[in-house]
Protein backbone atom coordinates (compact mmCIF):
# COMPACT_ATOMS: atom_id res chain seq x y z
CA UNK A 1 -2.29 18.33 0.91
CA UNK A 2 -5.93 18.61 1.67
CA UNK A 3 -8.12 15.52 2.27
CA UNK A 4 -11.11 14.51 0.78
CA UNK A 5 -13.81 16.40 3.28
CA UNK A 6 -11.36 19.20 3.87
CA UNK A 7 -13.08 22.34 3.75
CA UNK A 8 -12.82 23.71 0.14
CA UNK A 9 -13.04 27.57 0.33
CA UNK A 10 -15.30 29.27 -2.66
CA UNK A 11 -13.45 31.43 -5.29
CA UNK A 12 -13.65 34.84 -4.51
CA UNK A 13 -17.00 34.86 -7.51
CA UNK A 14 -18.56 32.08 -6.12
CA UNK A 15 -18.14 33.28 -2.44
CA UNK A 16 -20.33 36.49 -3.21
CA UNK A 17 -22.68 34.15 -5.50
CA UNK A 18 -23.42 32.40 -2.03
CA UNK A 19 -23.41 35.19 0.23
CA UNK A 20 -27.07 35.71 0.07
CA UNK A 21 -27.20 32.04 1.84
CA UNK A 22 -24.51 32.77 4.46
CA UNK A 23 -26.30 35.70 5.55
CA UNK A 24 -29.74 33.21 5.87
CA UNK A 25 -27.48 31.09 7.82
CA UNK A 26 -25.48 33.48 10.07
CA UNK A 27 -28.91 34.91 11.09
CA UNK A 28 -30.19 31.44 11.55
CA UNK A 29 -27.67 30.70 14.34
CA UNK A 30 -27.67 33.97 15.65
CA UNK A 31 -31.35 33.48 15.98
CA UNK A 32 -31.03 30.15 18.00
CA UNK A 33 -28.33 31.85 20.24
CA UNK A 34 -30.66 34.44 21.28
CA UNK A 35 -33.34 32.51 22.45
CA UNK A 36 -34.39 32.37 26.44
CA UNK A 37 -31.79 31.79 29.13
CA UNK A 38 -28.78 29.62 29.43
CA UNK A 39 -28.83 26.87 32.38
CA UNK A 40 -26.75 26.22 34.69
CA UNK A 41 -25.87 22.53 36.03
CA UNK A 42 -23.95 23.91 39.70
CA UNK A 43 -19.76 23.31 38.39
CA UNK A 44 -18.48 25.69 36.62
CA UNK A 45 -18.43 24.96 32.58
CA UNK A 46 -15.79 25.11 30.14
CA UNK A 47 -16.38 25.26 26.52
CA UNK A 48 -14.06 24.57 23.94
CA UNK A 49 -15.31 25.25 20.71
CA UNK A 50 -14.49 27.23 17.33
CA UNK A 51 -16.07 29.26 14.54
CA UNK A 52 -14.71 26.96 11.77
CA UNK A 53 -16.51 24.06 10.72
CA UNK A 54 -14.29 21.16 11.32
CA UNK A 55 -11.03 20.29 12.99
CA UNK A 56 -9.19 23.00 14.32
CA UNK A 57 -7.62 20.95 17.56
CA UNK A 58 -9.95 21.04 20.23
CA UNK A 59 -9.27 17.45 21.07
CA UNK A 60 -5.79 18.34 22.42
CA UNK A 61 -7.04 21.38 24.49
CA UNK A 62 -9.60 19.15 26.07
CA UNK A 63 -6.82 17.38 26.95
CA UNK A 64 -4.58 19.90 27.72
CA UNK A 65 -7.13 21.75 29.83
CA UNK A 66 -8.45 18.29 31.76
CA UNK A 67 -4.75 18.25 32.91
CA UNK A 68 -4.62 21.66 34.27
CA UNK A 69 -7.71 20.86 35.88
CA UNK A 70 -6.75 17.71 37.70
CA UNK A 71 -3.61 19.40 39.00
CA UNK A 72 -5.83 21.44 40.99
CA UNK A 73 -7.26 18.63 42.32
CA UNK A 74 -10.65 18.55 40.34
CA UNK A 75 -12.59 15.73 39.04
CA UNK A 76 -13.34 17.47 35.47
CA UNK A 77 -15.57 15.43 33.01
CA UNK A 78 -16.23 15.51 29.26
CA UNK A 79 -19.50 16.23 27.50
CA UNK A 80 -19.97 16.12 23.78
CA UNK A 81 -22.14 15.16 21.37
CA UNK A 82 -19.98 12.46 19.55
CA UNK A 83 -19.85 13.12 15.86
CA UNK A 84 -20.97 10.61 13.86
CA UNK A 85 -21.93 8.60 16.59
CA UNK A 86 -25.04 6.13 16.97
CA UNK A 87 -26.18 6.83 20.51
CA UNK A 88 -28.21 9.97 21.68
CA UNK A 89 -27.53 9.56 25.32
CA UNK A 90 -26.59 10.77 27.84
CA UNK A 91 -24.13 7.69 28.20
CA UNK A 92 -20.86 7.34 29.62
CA UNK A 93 -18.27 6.56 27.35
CA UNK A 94 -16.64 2.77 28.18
CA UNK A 95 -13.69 1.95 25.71
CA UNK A 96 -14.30 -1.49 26.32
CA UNK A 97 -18.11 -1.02 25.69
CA UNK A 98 -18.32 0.95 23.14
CA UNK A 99 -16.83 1.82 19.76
CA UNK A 100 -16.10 5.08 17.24
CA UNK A 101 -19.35 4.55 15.72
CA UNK A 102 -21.47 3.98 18.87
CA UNK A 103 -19.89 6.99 20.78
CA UNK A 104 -17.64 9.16 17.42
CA UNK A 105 -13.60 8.57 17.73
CA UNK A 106 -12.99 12.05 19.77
CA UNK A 107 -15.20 10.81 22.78
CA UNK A 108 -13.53 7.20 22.85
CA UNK A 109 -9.99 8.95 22.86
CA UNK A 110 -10.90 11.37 25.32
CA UNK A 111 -12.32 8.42 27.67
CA UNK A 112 -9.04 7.24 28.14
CA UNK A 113 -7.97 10.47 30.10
CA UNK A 114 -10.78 11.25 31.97
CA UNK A 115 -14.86 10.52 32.07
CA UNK A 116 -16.75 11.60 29.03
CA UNK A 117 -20.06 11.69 28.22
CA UNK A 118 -22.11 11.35 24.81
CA UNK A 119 -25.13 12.99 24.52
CA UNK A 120 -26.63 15.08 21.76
CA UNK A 121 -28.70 17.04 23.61
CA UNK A 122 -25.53 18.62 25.83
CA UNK A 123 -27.55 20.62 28.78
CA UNK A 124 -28.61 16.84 29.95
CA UNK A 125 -25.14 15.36 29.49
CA UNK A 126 -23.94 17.64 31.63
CA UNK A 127 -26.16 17.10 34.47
CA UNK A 128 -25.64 13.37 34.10
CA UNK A 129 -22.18 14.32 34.18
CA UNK A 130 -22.86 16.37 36.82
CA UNK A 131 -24.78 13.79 38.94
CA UNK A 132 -21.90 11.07 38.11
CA UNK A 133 -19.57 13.38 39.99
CA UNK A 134 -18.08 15.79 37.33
CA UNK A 135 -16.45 19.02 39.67
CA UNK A 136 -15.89 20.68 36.43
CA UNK A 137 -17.37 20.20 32.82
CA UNK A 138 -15.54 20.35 30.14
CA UNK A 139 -17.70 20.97 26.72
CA UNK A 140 -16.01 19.72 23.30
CA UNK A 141 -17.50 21.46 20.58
CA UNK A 142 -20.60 23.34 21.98
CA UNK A 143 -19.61 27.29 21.29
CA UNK A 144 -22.67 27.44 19.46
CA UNK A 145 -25.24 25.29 21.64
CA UNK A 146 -27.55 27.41 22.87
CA UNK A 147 -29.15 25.83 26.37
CA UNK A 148 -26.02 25.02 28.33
CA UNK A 149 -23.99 27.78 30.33
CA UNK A 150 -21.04 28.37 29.77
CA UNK A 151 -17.92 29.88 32.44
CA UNK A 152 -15.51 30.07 30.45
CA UNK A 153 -15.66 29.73 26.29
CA UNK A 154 -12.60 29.15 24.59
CA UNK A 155 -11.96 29.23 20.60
CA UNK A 156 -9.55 27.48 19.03
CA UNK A 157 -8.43 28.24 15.53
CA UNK A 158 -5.74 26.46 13.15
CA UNK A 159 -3.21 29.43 12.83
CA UNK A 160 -2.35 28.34 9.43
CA UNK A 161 -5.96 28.24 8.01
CA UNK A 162 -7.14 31.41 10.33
CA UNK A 163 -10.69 32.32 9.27
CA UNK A 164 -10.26 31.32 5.78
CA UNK A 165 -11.96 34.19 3.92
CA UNK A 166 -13.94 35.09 7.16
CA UNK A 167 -17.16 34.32 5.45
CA UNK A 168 -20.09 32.11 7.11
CA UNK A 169 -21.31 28.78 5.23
CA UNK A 170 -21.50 27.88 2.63
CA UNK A 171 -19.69 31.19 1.69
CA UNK A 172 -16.55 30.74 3.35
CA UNK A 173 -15.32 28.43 6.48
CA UNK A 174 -17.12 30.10 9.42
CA UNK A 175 -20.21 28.83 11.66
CA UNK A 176 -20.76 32.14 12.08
CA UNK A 177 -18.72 35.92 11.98
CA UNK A 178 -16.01 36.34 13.09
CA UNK A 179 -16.95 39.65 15.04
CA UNK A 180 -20.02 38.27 16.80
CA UNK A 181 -18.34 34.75 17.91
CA UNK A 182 -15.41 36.14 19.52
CA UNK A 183 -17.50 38.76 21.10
CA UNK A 184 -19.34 35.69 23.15
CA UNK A 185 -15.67 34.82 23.78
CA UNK A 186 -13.47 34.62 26.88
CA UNK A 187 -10.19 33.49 24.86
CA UNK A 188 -8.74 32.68 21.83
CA UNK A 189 -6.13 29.87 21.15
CA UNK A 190 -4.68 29.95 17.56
CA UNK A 191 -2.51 26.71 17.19
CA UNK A 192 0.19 25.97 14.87
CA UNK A 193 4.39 26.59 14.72
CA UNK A 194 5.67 30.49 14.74
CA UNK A 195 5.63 30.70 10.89
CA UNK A 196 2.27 30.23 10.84
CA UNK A 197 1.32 32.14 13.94
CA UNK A 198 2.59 35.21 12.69
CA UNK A 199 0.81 35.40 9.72
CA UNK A 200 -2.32 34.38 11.65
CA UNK A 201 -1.43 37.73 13.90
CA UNK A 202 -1.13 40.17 10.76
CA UNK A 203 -3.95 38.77 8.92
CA UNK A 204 -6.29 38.61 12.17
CA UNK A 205 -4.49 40.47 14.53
CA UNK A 206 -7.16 44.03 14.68
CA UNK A 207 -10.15 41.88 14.84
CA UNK A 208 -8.77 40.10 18.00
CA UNK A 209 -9.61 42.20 21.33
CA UNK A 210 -10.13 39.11 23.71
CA UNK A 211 -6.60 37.39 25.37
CA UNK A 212 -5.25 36.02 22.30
CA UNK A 213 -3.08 32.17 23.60
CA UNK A 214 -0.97 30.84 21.37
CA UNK A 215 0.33 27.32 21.54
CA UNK A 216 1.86 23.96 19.18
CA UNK A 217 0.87 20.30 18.74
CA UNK A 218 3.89 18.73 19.67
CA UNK A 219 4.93 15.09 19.19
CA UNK A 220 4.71 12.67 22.79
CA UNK A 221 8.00 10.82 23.16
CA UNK A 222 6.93 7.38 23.73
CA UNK A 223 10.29 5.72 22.71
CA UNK A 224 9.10 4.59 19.06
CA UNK A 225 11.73 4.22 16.68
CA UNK A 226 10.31 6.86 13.71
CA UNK A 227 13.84 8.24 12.49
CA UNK A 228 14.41 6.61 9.02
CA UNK A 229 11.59 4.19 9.82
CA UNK A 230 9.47 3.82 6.23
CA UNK A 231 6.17 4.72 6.72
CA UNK A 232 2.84 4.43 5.09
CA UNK A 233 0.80 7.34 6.96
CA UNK A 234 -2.71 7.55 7.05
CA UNK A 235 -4.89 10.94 8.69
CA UNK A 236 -8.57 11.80 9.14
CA UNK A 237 -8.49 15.08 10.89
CA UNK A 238 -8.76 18.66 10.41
CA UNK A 239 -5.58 19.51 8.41
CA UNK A 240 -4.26 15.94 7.97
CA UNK A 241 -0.83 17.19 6.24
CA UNK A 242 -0.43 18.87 9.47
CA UNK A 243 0.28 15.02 11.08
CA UNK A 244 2.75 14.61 7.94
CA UNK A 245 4.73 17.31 8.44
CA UNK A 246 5.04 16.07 12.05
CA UNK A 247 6.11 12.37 10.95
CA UNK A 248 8.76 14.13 8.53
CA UNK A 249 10.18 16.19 11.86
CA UNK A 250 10.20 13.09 13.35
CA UNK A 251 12.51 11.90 10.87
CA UNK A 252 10.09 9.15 9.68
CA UNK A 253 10.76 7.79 5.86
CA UNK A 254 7.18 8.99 3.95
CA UNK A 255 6.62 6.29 2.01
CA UNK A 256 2.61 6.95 1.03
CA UNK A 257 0.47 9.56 3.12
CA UNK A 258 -2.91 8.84 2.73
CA UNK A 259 -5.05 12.13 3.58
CA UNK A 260 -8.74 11.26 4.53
CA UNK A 261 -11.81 13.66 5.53
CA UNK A 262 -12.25 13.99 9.52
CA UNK A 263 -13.67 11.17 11.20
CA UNK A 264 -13.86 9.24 8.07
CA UNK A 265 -14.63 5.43 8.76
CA UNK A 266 -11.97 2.94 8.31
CA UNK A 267 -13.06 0.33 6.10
CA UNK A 268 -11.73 -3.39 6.51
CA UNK A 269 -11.39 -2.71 2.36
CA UNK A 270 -9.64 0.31 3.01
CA UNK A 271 -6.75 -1.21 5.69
CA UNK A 272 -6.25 -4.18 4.28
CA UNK A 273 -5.35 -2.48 1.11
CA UNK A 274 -2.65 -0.07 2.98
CA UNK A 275 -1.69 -3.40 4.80
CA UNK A 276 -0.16 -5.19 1.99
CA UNK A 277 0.92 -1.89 0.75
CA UNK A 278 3.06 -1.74 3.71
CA UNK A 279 3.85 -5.57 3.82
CA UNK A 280 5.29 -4.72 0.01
CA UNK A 281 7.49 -1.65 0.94
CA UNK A 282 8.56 -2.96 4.28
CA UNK A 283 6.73 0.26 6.16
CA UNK A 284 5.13 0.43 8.79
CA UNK A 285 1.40 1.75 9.03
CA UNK A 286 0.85 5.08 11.32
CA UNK A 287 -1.70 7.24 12.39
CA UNK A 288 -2.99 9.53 14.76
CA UNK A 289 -4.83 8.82 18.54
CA UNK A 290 -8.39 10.32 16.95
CA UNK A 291 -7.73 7.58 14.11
CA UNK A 292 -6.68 4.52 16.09
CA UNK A 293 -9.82 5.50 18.11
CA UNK A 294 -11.82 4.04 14.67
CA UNK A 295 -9.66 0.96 13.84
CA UNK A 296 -11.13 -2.00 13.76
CA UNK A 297 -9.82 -4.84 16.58
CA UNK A 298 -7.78 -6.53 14.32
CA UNK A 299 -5.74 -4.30 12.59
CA UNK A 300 -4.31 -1.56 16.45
CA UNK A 301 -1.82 -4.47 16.66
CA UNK A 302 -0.65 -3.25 13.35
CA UNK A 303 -0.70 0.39 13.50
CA UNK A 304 1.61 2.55 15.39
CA UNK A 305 -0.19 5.64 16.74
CA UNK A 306 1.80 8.77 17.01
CA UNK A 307 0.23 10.53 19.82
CA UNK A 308 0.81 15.20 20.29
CA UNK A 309 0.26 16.94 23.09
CA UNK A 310 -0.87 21.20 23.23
CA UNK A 311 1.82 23.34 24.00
CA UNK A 312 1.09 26.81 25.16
CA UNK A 313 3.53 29.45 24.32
CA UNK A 314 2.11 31.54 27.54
CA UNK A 315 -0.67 29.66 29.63
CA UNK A 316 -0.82 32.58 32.19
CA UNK A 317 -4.21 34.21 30.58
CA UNK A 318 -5.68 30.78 30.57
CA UNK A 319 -4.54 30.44 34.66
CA UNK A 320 -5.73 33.49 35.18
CA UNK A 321 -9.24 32.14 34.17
CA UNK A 322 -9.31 29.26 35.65
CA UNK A 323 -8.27 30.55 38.95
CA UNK A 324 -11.24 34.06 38.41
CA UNK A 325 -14.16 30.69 37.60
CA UNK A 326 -12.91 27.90 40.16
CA UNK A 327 -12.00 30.24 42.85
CA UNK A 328 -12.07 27.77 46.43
CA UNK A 329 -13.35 25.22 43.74
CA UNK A 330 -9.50 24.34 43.47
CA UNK A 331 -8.15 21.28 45.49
């Protein structure tokens, strides 16, 4: 099921009609990378990023990493530069200050685990982060920003979309090839369950030659009652059938999934509409964290959030990392 805003891959024809344009664009980025010297803010960086446009999980390896990180004692912080947000920054994120469209949903969920900053130009949120007393940063979505070093880059990839055709925009999926980003590349983490990773692995598999993690969104038990609960589901991420199929594992009674494009806003229209819908059918409304993050105040009473957590099949490559950047950094 593919939500409005989902990236639409061109036919095979119309993908070499607009390869011309790709090529204008992959040089165009490669062109940005390339000029003068990256800076460095004194903590070591972590970038979590990916060559597809749009969702591919990052948000749950931010999370997933922030927790490795303040196991080791370290104060990590957040910089991104909050898509679709109002504010240039750099501002800390307050979740009782701010809102999705001040700050983008991502950054408002991620300020509930640890500090995050906004800012679009990311090289001076991280030195406010840095001067607000970040021991580590960690950068959402800035594999291809070119001013801001980086210690460790990480890309993350949906394992059941891969690289799509592996062309560049608007020819295929990709912010740029596939060869040249993972070259720039510490570590790959494909997510998704094992019939979809090994696919990923046979499709991809001879164009990998960096440590290749693999890992699973799995649900958070929180003690909701989902099995045989009737549900009207609504999703504005990267693969929002990927939420559905979680809700089904769950055991939760589908009555209506409602796929929208990522970070879509939430219209009072919009939720009052699914409201009665649900009031009708007896369900109950759910959605993901990234989506409560854009509810309005008056309808998170009403919606139950189903909340998933990154899973790594084998996190020693990422230790391994960690531990060869943060050295006597650790606590």
């Amino acid at each position: 099921m593919r939500a409005p805003g989902y990236w639409h891959q061109p036919s095979g024809l119309l993908s070499r009609l607009l390869s011309p344009l790709a090529a204008l664009y992959a040089a165009g980025t490669a062109q940005r990378l390339s000029r003068g010297a990256r800076e460095r803010v004194g903590v070591p960086v972590i970038c979590v990023g990916n060559l597809n446009a749009g969702g591919t999980g990052k948000t749950p390896t931010v999370i997933a990493l922030a927790e490795m990180l303040q196991a080791r004692g370290l104060a990590p912080h957040v910089v991104s530069r909050g898509y679709g947000g109002a504010l240039e920054g750099p501002v800390r994120v307050s979740d009782t200050a701010h809102r999705a469209t001040h700050v983008g949903d991502e950054p408002l969920l991620l300020s509930a685990f640890l500090p995050t900053w906004v800012a679009k130009d990311r090289l001076a949120g991280a030195k406010a982060a840095v001067e607000g007393g970040a021991e580590v940063i960690l950068l959402d979505d800035g594999f291809q920003d070119a001013r801001l070093a980086h210690d460790l880059s990480l890309v993350v990839v949906d394992a059941a979309r891969g690289f799509g055709n592996g062309q560049v925009i608007p020819a295929g999926p990709l912010r740029e090839p596939i060869e040249i980003g993972l070259a720039r590349a510490d570590l790959l983490l494909s997510i998704g369950p094992e019939d979809a990773q090994t696919p990923f692995a046979a499709t991809w598999g001879e164009q990998i030659t960096l440590p290749h993690l693999t890992g699973a969104l799995q649900p958070l038990p929180t003690g909701l009652p989902l099995q045989g609960l009737p549900v009207i589901a609504f999703a504005g991420i990267g693969d929002p059938g990927r939420f559905f199929a979680t809700l089904r594992g769950l055991g939760a009674d589908i009555k209506r999934a409602e796929p929208l494009a990522d970070h879509q806003r939430l219209s009072e229209t919009f939720l009052t509409r699914l409201q009665k819908d649900a009031k009708t059918q007896g369900a109950q409304l759910v959605t993901t964290e990234k989506d409560a993050a854009r509810l309005p105040q008056r309808f998170r009473q009403a919606v139950m959030t189903v909340p998933v957590r990154l899973k790594l099949d084998d996190p020693a490559p990422l230790t391994d990392a960690l531990d060869r950047i943060l050295g006597s950094k650790t606590g």
